[in-house]
PDB file of N, CA and C in Angstrom:
ATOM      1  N   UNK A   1      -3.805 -72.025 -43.135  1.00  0.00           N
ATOM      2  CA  UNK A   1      -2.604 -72.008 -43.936  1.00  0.00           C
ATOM      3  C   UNK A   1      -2.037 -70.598 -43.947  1.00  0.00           C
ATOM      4  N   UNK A   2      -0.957 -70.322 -43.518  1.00  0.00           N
ATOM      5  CA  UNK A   2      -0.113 -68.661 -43.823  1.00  0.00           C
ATOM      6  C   UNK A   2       0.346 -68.755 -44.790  1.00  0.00           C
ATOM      7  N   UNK A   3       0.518 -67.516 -45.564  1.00  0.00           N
ATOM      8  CA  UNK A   3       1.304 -67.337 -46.537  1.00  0.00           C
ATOM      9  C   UNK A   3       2.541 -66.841 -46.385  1.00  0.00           C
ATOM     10  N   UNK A   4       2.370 -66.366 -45.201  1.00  0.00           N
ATOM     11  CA  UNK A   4       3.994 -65.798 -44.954  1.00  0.00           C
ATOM     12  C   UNK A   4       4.118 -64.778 -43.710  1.00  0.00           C
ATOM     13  N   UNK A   5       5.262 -63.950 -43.718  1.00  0.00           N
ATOM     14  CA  UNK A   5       5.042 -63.191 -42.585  1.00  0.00           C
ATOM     15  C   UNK A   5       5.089 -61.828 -42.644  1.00  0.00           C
ATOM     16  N   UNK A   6       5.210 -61.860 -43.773  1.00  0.00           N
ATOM     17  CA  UNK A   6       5.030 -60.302 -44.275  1.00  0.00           C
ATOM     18  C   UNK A   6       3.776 -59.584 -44.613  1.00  0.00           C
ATOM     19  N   UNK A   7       3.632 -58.241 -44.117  1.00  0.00           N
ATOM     20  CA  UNK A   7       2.261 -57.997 -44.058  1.00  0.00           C
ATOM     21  C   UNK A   7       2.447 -56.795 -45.626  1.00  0.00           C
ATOM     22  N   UNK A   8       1.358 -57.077 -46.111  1.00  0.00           N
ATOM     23  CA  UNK A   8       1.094 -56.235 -47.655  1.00  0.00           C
ATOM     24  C   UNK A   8       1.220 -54.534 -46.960  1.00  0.00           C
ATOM     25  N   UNK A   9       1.659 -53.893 -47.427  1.00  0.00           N
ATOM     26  CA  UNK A   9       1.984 -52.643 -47.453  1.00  0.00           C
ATOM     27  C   UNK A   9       0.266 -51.910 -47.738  1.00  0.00           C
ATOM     28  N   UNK A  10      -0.219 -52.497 -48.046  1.00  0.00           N
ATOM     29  CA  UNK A  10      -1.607 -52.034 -48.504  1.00  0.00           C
ATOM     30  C   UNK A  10      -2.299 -51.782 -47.434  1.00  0.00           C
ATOM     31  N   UNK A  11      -1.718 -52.623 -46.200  1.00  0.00           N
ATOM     32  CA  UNK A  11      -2.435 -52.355 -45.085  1.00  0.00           C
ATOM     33  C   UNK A  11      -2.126 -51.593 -43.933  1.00  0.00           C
ATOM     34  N   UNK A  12      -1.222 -50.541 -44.653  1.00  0.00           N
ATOM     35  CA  UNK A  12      -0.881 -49.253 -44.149  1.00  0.00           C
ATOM     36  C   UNK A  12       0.316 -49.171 -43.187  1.00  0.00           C
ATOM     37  N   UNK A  13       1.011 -50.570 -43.359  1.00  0.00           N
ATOM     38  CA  UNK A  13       2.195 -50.069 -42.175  1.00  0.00           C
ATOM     39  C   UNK A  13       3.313 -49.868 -43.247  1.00  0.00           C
ATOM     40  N   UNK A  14       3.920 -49.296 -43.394  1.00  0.00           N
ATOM     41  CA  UNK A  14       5.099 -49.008 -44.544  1.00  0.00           C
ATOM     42  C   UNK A  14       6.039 -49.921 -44.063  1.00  0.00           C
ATOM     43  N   UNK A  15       7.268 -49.980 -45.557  1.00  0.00           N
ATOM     44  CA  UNK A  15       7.756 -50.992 -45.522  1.00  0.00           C
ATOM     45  C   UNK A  15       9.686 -50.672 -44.601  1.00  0.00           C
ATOM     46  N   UNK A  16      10.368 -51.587 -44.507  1.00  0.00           N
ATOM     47  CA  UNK A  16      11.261 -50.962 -43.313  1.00  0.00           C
ATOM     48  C   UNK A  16      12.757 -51.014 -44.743  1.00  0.00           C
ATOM     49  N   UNK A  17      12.863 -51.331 -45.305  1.00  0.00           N
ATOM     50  CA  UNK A  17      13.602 -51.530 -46.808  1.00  0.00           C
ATOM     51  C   UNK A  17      14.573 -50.242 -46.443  1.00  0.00           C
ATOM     52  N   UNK A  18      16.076 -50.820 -46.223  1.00  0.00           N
ATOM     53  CA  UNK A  18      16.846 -49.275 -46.460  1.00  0.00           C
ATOM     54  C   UNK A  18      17.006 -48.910 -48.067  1.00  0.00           C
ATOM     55  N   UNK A  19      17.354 -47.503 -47.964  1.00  0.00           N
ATOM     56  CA  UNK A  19      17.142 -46.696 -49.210  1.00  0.00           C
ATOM     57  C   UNK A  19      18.663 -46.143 -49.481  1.00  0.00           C
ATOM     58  N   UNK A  20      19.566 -46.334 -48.741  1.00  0.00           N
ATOM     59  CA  UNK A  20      20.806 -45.721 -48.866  1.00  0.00           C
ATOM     60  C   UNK A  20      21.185 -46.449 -49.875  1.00  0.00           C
ATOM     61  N   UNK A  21      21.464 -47.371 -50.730  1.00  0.00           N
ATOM     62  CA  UNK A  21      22.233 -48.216 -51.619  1.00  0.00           C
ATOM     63  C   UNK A  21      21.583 -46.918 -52.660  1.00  0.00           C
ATOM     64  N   UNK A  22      20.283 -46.984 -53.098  1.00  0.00           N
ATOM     65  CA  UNK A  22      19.325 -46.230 -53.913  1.00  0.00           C
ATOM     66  C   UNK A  22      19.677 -44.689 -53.739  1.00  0.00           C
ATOM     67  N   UNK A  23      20.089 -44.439 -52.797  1.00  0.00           N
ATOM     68  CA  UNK A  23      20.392 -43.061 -52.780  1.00  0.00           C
ATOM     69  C   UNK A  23      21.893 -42.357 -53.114  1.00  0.00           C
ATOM     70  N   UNK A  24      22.570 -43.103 -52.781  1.00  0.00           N
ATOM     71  CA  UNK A  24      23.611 -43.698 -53.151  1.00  0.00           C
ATOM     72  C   UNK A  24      24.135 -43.427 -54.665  1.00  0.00           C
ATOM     73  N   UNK A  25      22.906 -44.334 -55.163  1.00  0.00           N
ATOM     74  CA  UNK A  25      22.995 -44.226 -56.638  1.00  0.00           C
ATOM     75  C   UNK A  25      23.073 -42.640 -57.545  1.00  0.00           C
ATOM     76  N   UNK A  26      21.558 -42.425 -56.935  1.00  0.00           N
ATOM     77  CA  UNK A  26      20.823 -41.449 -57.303  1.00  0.00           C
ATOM     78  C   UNK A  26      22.061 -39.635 -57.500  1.00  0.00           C
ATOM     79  N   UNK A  27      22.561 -39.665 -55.814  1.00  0.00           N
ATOM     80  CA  UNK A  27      23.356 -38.365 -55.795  1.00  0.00           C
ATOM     81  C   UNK A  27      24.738 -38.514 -56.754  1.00  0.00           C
ATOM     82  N   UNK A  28      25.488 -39.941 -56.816  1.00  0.00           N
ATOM     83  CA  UNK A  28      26.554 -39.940 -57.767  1.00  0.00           C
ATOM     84  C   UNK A  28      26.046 -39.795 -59.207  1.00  0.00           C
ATOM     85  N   UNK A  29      25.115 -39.961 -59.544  1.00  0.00           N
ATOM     86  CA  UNK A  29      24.492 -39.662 -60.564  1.00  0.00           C
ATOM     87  C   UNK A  29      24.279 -38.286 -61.355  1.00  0.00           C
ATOM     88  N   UNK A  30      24.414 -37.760 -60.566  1.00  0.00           N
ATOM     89  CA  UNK A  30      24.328 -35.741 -60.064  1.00  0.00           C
ATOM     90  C   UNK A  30      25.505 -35.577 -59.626  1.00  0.00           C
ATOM     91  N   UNK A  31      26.050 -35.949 -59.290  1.00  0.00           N
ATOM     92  CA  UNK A  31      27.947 -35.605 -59.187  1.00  0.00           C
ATOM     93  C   UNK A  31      28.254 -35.945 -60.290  1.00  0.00           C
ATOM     94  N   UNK A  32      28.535 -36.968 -61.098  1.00  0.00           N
ATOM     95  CA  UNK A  32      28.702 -37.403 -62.421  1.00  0.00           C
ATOM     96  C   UNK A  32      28.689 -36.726 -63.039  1.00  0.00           C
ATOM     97  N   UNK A  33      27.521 -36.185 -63.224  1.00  0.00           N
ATOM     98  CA  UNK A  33      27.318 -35.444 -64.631  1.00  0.00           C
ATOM     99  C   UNK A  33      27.593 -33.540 -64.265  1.00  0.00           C
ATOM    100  N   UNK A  34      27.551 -33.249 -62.908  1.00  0.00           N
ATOM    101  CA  UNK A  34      28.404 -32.164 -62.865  1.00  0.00           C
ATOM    102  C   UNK A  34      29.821 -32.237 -63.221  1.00  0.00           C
ATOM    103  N   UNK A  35      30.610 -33.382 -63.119  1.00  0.00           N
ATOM    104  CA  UNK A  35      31.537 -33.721 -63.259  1.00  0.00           C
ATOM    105  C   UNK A  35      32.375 -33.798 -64.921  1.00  0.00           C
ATOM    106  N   UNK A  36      31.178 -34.178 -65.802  1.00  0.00           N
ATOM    107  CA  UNK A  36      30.984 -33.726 -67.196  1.00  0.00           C
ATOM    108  C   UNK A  36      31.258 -32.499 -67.625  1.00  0.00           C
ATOM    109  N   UNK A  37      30.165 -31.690 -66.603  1.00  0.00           N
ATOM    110  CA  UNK A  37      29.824 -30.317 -67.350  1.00  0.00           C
ATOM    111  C   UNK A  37      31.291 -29.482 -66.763  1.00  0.00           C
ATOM    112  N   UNK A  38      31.728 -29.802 -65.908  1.00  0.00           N
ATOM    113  CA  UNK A  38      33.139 -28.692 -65.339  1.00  0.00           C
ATOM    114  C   UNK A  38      34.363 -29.581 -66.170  1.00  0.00           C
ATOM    115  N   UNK A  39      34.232 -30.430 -66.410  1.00  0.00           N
ATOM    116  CA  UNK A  39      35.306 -30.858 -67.558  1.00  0.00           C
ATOM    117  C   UNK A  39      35.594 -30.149 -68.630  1.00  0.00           C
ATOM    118  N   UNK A  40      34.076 -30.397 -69.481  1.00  0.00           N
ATOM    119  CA  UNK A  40      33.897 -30.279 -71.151  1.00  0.00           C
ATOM    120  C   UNK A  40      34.203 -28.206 -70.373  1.00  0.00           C
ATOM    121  N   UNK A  41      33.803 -27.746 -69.660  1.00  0.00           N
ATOM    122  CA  UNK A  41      34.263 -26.467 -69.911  1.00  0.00           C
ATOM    123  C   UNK A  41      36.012 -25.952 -69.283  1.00  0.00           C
ATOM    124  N   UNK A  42      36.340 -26.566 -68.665  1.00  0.00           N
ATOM    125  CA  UNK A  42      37.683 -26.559 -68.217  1.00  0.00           C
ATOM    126  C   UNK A  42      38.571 -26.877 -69.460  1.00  0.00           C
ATOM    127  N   UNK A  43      38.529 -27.972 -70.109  1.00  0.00           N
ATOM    128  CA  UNK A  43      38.792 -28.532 -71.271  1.00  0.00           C
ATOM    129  C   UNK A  43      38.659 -27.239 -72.260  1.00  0.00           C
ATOM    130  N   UNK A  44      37.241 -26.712 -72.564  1.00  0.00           N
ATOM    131  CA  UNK A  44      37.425 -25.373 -73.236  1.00  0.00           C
ATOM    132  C   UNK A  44      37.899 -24.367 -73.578  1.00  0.00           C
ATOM    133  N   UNK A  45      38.085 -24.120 -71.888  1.00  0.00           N
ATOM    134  CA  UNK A  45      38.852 -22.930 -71.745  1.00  0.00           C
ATOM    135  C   UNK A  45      40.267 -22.720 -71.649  1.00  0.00           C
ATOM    136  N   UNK A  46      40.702 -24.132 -71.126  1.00  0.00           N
ATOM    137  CA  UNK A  46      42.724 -23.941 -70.935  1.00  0.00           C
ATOM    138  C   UNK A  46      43.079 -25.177 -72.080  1.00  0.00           C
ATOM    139  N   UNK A  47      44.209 -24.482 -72.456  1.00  0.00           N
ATOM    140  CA  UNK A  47      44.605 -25.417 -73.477  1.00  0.00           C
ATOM    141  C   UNK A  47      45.705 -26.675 -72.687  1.00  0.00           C
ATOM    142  N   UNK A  48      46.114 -26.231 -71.211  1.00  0.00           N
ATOM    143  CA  UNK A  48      46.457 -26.866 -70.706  1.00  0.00           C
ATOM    144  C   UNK A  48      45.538 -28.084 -70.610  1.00  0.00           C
ATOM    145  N   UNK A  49      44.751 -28.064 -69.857  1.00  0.00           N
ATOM    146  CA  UNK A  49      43.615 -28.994 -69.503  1.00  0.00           C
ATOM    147  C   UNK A  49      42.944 -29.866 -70.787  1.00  0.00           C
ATOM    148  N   UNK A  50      42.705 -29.042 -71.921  1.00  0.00           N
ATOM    149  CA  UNK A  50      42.657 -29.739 -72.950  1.00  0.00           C
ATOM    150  C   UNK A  50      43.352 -30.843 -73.437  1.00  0.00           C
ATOM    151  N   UNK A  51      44.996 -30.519 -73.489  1.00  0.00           N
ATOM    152  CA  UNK A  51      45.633 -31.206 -73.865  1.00  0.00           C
ATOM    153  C   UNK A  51      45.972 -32.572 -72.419  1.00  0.00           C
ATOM    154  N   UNK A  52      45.888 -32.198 -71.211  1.00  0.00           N
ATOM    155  CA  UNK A  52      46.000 -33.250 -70.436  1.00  0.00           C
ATOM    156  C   UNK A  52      44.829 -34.365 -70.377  1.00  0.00           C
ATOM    157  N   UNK A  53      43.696 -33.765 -70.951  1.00  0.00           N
ATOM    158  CA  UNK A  53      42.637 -34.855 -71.191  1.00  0.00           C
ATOM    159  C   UNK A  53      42.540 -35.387 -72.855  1.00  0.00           C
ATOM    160  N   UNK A  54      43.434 -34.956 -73.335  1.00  0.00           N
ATOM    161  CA  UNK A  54      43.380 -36.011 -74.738  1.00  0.00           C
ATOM    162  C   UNK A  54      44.161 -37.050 -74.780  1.00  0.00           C
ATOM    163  N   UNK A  55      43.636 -38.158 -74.032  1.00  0.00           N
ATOM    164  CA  UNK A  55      43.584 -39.561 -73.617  1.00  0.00           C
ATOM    165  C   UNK A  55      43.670 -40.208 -75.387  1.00  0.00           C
ATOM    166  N   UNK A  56      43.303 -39.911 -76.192  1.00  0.00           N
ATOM    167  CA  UNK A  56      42.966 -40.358 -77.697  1.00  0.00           C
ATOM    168  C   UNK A  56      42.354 -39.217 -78.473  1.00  0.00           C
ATOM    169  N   UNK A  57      43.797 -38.951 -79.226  1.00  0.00           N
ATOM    170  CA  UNK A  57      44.258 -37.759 -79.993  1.00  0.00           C
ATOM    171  C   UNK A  57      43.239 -36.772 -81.073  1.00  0.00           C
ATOM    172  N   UNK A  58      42.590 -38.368 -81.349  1.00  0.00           N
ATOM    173  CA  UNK A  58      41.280 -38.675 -83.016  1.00  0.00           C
ATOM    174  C   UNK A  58      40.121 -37.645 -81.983  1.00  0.00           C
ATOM    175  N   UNK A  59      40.066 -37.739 -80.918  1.00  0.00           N
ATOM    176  CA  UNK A  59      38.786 -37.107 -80.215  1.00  0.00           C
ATOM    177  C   UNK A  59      39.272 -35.766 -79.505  1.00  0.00           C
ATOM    178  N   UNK A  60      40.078 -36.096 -79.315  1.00  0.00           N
ATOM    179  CA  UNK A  60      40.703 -34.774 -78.046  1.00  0.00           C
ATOM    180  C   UNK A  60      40.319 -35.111 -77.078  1.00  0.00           C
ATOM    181  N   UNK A  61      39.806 -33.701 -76.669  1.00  0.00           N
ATOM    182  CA  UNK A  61      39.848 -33.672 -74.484  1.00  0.00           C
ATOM    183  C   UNK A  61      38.523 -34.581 -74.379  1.00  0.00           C
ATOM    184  N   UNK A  62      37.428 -34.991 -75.431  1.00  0.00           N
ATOM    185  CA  UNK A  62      36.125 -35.730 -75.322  1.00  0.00           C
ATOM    186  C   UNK A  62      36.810 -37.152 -74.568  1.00  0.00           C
ATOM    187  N   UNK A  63      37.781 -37.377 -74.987  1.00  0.00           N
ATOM    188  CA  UNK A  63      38.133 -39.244 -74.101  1.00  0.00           C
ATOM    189  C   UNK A  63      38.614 -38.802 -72.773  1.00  0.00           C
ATOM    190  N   UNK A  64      38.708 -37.833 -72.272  1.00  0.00           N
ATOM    191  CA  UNK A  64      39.637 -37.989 -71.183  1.00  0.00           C
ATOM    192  C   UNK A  64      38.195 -37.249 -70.272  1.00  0.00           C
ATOM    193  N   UNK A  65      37.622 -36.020 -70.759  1.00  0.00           N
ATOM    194  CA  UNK A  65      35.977 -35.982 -70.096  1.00  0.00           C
ATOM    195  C   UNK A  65      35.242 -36.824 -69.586  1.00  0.00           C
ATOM    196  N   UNK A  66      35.002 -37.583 -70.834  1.00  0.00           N
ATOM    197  CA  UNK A  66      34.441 -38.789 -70.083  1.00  0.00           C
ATOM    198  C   UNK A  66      34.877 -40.159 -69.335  1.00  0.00           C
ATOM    199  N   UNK A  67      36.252 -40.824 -69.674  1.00  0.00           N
ATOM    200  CA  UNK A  67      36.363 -40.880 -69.129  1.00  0.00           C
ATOM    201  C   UNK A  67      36.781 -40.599 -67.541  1.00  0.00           C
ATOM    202  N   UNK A  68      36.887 -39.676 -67.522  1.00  0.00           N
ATOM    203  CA  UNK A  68      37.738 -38.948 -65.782  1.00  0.00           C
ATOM    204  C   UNK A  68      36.167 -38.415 -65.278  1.00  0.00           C
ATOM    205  N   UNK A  69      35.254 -37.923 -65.849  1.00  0.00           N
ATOM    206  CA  UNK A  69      33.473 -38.469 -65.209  1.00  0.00           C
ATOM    207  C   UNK A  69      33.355 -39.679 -64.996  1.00  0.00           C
ATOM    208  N   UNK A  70      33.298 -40.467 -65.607  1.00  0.00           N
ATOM    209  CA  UNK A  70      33.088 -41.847 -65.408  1.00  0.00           C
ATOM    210  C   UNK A  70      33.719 -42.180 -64.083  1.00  0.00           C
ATOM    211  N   UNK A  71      34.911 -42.080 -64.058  1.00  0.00           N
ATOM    212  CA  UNK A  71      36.006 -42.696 -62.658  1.00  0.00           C
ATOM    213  C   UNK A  71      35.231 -42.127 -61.356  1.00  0.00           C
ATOM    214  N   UNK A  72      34.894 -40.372 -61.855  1.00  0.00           N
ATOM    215  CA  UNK A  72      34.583 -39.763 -60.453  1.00  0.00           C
ATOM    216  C   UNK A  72      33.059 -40.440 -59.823  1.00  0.00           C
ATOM    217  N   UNK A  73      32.015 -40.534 -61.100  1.00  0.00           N
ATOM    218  CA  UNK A  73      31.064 -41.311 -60.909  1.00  0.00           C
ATOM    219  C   UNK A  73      30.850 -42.451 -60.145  1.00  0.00           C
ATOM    220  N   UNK A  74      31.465 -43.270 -60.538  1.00  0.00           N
ATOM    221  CA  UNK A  74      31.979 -44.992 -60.218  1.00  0.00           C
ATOM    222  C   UNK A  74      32.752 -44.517 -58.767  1.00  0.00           C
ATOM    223  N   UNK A  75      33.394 -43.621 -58.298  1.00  0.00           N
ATOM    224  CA  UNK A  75      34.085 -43.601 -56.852  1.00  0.00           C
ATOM    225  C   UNK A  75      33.094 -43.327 -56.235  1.00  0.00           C
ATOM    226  N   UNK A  76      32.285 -42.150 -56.457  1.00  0.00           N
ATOM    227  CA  UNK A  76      31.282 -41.168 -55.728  1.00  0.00           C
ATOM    228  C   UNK A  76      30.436 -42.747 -55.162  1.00  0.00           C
ATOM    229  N   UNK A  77      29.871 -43.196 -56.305  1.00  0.00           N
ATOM    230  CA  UNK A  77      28.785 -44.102 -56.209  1.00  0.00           C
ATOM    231  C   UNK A  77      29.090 -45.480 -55.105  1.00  0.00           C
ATOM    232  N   UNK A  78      30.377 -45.476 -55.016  1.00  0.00           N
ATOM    233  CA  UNK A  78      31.020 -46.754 -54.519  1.00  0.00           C
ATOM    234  C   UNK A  78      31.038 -46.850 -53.094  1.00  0.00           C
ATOM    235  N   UNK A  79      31.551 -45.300 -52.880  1.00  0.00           N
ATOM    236  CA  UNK A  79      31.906 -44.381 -51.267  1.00  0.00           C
ATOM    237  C   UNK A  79      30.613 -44.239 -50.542  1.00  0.00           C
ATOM    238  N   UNK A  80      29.597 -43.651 -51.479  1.00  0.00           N
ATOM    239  CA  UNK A  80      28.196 -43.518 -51.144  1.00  0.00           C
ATOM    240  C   UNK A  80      27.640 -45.041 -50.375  1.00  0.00           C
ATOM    241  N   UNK A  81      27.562 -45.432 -51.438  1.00  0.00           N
ATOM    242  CA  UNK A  81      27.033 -47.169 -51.099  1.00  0.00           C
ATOM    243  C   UNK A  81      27.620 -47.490 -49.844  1.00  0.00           C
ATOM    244  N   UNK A  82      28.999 -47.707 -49.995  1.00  0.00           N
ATOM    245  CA  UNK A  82      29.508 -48.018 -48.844  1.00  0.00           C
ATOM    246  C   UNK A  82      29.255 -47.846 -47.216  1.00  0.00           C
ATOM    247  N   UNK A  83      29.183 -46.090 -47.552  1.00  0.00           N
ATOM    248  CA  UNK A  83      28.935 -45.509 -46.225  1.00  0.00           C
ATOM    249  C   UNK A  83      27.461 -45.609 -45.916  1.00  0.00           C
ATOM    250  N   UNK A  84      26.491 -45.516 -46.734  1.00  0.00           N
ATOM    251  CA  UNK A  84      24.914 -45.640 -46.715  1.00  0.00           C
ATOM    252  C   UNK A  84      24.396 -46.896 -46.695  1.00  0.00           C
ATOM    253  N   UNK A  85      24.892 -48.269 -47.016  1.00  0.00           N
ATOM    254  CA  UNK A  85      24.084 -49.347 -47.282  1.00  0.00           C
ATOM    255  C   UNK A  85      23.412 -49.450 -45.919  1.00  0.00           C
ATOM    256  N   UNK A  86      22.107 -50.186 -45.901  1.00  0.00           N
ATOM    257  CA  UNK A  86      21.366 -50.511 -44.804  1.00  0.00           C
ATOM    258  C   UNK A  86      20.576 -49.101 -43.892  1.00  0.00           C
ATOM    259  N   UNK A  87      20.909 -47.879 -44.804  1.00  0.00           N
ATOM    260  CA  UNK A  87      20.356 -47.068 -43.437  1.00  0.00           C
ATOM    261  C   UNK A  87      19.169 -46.196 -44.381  1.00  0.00           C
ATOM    262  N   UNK A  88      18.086 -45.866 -43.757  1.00  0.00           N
ATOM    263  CA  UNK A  88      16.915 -44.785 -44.682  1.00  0.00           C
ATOM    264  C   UNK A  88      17.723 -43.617 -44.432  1.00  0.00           C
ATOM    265  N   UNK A  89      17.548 -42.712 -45.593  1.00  0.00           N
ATOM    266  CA  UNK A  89      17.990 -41.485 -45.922  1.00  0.00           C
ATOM    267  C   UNK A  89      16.675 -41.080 -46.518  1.00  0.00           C
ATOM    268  N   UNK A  90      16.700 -39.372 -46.598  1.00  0.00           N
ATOM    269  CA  UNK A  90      15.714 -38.774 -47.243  1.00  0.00           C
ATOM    270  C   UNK A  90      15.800 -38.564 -48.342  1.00  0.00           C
ATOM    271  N   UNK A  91      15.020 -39.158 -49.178  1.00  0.00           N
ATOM    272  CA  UNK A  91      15.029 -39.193 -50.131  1.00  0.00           C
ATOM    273  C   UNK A  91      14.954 -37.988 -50.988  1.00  0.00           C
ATOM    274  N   UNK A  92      13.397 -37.556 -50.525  1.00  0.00           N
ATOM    275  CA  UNK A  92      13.365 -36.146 -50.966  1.00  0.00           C
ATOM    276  C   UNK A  92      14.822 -35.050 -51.339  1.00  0.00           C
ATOM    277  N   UNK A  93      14.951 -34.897 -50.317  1.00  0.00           N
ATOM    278  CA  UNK A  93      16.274 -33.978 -50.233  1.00  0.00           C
ATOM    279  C   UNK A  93      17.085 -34.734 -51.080  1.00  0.00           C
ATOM    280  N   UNK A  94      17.604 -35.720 -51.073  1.00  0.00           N
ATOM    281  CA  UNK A  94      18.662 -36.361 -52.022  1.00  0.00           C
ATOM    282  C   UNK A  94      18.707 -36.260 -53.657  1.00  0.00           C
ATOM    283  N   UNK A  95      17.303 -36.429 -53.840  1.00  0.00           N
ATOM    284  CA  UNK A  95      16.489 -36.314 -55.495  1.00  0.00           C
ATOM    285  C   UNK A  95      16.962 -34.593 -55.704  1.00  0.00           C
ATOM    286  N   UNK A  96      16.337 -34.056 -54.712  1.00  0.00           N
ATOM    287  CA  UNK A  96      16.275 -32.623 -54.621  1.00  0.00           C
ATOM    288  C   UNK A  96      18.181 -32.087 -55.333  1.00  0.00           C
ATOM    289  N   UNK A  97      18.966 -32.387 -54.578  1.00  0.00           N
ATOM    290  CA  UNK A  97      20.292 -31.906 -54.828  1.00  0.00           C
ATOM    291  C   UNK A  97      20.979 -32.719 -55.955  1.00  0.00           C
ATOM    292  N   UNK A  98      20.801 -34.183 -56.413  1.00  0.00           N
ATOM    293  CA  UNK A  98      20.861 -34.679 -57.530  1.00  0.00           C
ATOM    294  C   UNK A  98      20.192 -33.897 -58.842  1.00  0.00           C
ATOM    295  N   UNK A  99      18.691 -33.260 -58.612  1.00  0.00           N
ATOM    296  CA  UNK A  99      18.515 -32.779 -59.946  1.00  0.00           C
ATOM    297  C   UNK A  99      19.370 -30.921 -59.933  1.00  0.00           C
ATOM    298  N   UNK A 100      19.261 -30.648 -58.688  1.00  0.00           N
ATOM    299  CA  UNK A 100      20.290 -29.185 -58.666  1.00  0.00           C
ATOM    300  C   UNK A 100      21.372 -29.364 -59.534  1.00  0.00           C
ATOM    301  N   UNK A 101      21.963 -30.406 -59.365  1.00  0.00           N
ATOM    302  CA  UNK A 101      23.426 -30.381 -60.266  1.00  0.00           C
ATOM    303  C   UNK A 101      23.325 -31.446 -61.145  1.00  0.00           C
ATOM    304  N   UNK A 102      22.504 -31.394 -61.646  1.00  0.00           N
ATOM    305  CA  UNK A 102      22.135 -31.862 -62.975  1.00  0.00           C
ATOM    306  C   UNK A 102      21.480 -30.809 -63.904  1.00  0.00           C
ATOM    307  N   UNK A 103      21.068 -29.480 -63.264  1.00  0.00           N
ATOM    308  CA  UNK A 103      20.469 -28.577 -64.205  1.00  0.00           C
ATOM    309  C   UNK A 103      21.773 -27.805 -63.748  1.00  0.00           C
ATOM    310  N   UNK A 104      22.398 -28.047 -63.065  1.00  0.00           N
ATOM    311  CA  UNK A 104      24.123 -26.980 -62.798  1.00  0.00           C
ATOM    312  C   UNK A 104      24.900 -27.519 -64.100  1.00  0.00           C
ATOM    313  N   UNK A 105      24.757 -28.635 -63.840  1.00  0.00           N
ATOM    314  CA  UNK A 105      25.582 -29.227 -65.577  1.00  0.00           C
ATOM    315  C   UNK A 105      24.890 -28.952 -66.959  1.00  0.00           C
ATOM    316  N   UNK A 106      23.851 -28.833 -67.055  1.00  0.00           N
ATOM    317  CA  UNK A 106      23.006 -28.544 -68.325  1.00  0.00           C
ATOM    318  C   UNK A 106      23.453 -27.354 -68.436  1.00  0.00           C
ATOM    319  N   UNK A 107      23.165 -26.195 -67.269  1.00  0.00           N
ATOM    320  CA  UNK A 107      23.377 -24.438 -67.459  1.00  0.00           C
ATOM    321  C   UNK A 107      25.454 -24.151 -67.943  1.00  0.00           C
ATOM    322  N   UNK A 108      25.786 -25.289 -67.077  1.00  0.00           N
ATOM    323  CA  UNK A 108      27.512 -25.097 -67.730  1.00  0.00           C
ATOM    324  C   UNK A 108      27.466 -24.986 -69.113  1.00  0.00           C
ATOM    325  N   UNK A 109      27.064 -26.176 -69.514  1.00  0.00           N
ATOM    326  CA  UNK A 109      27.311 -26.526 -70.296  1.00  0.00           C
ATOM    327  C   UNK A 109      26.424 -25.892 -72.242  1.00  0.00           C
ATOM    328  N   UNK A 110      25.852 -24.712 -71.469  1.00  0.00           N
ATOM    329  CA  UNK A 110      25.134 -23.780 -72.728  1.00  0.00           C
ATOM    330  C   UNK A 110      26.536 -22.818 -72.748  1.00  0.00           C
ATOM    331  N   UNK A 111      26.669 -22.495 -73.940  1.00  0.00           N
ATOM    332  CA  UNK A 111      27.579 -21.704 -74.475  1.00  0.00           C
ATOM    333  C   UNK A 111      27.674 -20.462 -73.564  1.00  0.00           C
ATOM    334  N   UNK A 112      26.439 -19.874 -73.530  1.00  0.00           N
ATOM    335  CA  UNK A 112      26.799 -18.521 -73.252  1.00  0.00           C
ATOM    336  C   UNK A 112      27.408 -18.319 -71.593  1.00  0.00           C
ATOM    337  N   UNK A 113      26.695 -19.249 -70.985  1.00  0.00           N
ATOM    338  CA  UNK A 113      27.132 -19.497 -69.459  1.00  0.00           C
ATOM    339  C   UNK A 113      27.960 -20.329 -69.041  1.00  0.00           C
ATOM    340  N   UNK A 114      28.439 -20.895 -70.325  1.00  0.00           N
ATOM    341  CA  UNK A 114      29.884 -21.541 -69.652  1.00  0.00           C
ATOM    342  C   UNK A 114      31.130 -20.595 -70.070  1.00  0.00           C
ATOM    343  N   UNK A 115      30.784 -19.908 -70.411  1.00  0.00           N
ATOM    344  CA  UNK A 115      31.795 -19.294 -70.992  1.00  0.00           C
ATOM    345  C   UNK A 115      32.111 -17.856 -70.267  1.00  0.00           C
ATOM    346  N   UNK A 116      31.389 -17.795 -69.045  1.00  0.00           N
ATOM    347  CA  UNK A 116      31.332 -16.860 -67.764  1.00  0.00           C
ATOM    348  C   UNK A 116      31.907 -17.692 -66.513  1.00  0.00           C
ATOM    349  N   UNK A 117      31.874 -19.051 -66.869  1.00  0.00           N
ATOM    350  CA  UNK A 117      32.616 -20.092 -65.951  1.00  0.00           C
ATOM    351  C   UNK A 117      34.729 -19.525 -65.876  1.00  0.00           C
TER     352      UNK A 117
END
C-alpha cells in the first residue's frame, strides 16, 4: 500500500516549495514600516507635509501616515509577489534587509535622531 509520493523531508532531501510569495511578504513588511518612520518625521518637520497628510483633522498628519504606509505596503507587497511567486530567493539576505529597515524606522523614529533627519 503507498501512501503517497512525497518523500518526508526527514529523510534528508529538502523540500522544492518556492519562497518568493513569503519573501515577498517579509521585505514589504520592512518597506512599510520604513515608510511609517519617514512619514511620522516628514510630517514633523514641514508644516507643509503635515498639513497634506491630515486626511482627518481630529488626528492630524497620524491618518494620512498611516494611511499612505499602508498603500505603500499593500503596493510593495503586491509588486513583490507578483514578480517573485514560484521562484526560491534567499531568504537569509531578505530577513537580513527587512530587519535593517525596521531598526532604520525604530532609530527615525527616537526623538533625538529624527530630528537630525
Amino acid at each position: 500500500m503507498t501512501v503517497g509520493t512525497h518523500t518526508p523531508i526527514s529523510q534528508g532531501i529538502a523540500s522544492s516549495v518556492p519562497n518568493g510569495s513569503a519573501a515577498a511578504a517579509i521585505l514589504s513588511a520592512g518597506i512599510g514600516s520604513l515608510a511609517v518612520a519617514l512619514l511620522t518625521v516628514f510630517a514633523d518637520q514641514s508644516a507643509i507635509v503635515k498639513n497634506l497628510l491630515s486626511i482627518y483633522k481630529p488626528t492630524g498628519a497620524l491618518s494620512g501616515v498611516s494611511t499612505f504606509a499602508i498603500l505603500v505596503w499593500l503596493l510593495v507587497w503586491v509588486l513583490l509577489d507578483w514578480r517573485w511567486r514560484g521562484r526560491n530567493l534567499p531568504l537569509k539576505r531578505i530577513n537580513l534587509i527587512a530587519f535593517t529597515l525596521l531598526a532604520l524606522s525604530v532609530l527615525a523614529t527616537f526623538p533625538p535622531l529624527g530630528d537630525l533627519l
